[in-house]
N, C-alpha and C. Protein backbone atom coordinates (compact mmCIF):
# COMPACT_ATOMS: atom_id res chain seq x y z
N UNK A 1 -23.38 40.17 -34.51
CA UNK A 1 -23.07 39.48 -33.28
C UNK A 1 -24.15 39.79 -32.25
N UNK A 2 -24.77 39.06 -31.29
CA UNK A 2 -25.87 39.15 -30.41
C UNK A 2 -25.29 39.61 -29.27
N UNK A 3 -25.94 40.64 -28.80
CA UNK A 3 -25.31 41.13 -27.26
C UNK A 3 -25.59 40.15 -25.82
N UNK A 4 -24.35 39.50 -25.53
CA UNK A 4 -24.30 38.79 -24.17
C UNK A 4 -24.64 39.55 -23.01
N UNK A 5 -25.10 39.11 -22.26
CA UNK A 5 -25.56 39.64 -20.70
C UNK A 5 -24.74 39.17 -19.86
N UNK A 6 -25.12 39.28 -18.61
CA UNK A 6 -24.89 39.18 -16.95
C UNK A 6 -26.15 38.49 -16.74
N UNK A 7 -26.26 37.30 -16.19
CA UNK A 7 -27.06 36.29 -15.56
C UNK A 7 -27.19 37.03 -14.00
N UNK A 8 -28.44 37.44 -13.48
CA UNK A 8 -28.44 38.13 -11.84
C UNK A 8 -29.86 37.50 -11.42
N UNK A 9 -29.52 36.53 -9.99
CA UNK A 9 -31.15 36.86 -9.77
C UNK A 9 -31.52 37.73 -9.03
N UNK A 10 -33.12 37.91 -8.92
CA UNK A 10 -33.89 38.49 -8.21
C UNK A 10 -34.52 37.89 -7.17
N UNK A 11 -33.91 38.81 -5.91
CA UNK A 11 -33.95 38.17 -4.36
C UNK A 11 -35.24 38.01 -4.17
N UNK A 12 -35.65 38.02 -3.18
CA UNK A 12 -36.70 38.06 -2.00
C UNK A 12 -37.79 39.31 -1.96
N UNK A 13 -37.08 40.77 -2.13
CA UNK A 13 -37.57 41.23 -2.05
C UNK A 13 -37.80 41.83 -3.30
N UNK A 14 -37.24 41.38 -4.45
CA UNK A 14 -37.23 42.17 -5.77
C UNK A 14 -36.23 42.71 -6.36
N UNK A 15 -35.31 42.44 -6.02
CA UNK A 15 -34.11 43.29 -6.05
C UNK A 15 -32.97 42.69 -7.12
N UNK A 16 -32.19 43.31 -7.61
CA UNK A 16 -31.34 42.59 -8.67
C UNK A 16 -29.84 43.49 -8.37
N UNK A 17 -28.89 42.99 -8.56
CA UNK A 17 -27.70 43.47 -8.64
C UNK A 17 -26.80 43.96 -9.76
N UNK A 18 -26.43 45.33 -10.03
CA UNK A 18 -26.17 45.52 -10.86
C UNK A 18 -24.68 45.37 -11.26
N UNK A 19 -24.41 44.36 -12.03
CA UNK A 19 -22.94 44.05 -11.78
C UNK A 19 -21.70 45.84 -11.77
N UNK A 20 -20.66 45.91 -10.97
CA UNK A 20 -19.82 46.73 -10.93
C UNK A 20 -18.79 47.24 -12.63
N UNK A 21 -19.11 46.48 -13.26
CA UNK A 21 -18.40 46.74 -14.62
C UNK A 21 -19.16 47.38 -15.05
N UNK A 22 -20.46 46.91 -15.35
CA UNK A 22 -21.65 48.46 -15.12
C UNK A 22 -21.68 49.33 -15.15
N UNK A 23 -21.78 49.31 -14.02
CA UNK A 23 -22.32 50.74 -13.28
C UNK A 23 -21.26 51.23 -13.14
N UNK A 24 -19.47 51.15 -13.27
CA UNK A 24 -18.42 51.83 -13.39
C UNK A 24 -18.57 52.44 -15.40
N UNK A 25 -18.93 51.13 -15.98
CA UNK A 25 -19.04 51.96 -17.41
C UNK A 25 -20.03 53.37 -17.38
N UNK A 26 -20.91 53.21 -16.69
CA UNK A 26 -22.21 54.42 -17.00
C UNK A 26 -21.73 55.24 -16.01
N UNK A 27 -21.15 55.30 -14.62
CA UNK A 27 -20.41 56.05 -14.01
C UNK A 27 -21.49 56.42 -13.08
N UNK A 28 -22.32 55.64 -12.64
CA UNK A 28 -22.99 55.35 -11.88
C UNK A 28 -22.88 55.35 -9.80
N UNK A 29 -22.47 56.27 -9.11
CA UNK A 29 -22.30 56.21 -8.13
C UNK A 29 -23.06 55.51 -6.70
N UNK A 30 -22.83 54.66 -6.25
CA UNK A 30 -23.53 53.83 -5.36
C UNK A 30 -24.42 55.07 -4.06
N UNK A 31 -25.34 55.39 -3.31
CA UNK A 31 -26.12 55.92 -2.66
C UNK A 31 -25.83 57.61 -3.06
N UNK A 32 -25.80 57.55 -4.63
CA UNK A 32 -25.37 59.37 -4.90
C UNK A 32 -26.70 59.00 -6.36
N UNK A 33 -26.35 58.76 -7.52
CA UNK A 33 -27.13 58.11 -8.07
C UNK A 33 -28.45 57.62 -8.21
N UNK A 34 -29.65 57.91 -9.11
CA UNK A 34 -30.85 57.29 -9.10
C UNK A 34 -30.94 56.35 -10.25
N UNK A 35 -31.86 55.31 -10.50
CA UNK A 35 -31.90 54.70 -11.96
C UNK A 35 -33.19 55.20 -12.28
N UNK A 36 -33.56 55.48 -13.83
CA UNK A 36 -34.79 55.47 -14.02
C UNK A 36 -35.22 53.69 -14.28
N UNK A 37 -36.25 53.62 -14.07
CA UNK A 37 -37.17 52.26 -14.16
C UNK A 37 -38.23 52.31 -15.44
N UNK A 38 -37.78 51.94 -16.93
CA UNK A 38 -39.07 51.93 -17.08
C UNK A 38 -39.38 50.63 -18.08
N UNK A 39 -40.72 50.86 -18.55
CA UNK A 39 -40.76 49.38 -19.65
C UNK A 39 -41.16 49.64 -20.90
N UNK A 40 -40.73 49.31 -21.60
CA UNK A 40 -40.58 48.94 -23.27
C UNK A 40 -41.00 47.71 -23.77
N UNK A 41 -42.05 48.05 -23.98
CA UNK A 41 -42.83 46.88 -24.11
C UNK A 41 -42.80 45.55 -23.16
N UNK A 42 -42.71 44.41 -23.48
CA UNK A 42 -41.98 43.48 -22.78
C UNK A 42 -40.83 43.47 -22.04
N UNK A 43 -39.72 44.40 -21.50
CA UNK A 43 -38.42 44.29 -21.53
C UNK A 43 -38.49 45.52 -19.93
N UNK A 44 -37.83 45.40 -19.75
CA UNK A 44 -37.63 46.63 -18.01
C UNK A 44 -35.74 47.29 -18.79
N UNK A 45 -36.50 48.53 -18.79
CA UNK A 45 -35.16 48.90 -18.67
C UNK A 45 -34.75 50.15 -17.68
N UNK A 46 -33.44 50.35 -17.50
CA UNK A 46 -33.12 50.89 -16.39
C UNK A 46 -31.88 51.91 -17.29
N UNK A 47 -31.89 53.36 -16.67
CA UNK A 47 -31.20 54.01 -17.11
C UNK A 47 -31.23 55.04 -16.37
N UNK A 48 -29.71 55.71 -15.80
CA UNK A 48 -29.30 56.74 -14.79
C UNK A 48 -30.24 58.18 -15.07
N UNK A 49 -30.56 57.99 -13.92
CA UNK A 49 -31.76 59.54 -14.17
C UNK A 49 -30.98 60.93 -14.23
N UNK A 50 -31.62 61.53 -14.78
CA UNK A 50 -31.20 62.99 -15.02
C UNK A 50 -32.20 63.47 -14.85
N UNK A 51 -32.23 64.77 -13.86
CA UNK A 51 -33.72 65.29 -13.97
C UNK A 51 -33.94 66.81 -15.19
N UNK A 52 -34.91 66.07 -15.53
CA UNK A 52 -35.20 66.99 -16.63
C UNK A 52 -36.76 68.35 -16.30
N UNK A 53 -36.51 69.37 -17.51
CA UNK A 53 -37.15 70.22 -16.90
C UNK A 53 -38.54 69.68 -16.87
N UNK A 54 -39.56 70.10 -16.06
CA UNK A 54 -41.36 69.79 -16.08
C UNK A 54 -41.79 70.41 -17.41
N UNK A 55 -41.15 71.46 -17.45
CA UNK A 55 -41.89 71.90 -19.14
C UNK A 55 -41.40 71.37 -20.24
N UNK A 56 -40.72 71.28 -20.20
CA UNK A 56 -39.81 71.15 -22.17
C UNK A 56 -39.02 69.98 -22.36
N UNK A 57 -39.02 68.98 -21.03
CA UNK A 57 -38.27 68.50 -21.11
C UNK A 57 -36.92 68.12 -21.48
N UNK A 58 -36.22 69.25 -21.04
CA UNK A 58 -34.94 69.32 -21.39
C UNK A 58 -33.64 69.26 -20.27
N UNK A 59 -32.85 68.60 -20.44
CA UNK A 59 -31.94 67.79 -19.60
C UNK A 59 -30.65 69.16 -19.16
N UNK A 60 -30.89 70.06 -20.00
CA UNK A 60 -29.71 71.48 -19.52
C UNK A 60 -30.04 71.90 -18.56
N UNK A 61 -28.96 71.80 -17.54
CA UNK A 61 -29.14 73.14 -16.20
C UNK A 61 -30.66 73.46 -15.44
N UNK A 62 -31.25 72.32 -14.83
CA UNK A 62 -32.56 72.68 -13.82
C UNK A 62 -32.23 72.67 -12.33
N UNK A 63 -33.25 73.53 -12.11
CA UNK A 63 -33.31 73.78 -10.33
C UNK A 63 -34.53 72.81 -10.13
N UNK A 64 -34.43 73.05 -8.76
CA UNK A 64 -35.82 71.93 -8.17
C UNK A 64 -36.43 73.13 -7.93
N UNK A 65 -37.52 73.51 -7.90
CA UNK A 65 -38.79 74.52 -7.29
C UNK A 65 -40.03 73.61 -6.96
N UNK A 66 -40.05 73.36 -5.58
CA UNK A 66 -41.08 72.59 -5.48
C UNK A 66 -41.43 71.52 -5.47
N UNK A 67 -40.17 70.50 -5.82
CA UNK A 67 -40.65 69.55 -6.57
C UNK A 67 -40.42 69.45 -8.04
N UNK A 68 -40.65 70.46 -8.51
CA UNK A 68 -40.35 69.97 -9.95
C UNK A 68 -39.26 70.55 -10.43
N UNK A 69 -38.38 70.29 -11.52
CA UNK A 69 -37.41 70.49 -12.12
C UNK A 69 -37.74 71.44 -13.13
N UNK A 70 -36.95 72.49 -13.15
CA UNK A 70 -36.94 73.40 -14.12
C UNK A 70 -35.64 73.74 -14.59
N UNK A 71 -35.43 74.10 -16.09
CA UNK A 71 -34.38 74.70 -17.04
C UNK A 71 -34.82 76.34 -16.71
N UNK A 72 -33.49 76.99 -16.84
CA UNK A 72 -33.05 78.32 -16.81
C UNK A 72 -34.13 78.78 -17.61
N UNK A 73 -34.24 78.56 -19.21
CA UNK A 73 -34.64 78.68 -20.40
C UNK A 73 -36.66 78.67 -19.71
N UNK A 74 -36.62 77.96 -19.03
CA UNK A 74 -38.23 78.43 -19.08
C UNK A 74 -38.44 78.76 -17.94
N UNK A 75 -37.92 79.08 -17.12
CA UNK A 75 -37.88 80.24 -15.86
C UNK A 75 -37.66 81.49 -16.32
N UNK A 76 -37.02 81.69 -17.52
CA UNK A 76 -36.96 82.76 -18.34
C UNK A 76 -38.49 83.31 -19.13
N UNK A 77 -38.87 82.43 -19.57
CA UNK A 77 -40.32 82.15 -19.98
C UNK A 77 -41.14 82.80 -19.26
N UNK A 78 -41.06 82.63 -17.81
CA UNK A 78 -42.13 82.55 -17.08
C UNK A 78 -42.31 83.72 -16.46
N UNK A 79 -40.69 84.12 -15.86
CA UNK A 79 -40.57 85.46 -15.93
C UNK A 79 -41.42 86.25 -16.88
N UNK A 80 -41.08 85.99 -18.28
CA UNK A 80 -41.60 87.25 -18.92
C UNK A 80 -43.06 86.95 -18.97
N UNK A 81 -43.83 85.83 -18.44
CA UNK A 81 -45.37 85.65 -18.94
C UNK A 81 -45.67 86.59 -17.95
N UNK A 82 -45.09 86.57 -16.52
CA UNK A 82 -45.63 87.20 -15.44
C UNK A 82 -45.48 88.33 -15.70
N UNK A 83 -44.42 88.94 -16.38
CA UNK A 83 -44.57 90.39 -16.34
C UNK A 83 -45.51 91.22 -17.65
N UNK A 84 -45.48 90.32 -18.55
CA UNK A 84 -47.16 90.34 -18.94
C UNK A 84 -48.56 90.74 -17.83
N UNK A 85 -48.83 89.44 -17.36
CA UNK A 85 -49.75 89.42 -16.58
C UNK A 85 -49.67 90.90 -16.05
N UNK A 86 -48.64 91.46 -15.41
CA UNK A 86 -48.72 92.63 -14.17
C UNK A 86 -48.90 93.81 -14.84
């Protein structure tokens, strides 16, 4: 069976609406929520961001430092490189 869509246009400024059956299935919260944006070949797809760590990319338990997202697991890492270093 072929997967049916949602017909939406795109306004003025670029913008598209994401129907509410949606974004209630993915659990998607209106101004709490980010989407990722990206493209696959020909196709835009969009999918609820999670921030993942800068190193390992891994989606468990990160802090922001800076800007970037980090997992426990390689703050642990880093810890011990530094106490190497010292």
């Amino acid at each position: 069976m072929k997967d049916k869509g949602i017909i939406r246009d795109v306004d003025k400024m670029g913008r598209v609406v994401i129907p509410k059956e949606i974004r209630d299935q993915l659990n998607i919260k209106s101004e709490i929520d980010s989407l990722e944006i990206l493209m696959q070949g020909d196709n835009i797809v969009l999918r609820k961001y999670r921030p993942a760590c800068f190193f390992c990319d891994t989606l468990e338990e990160t802090v922001n430092f800076n800007g970037y997202n980090v997992c426990v697991n390689c703050i642990e890492k880093l810890q011990k490189l530094k106490e190497e270093i010292e």
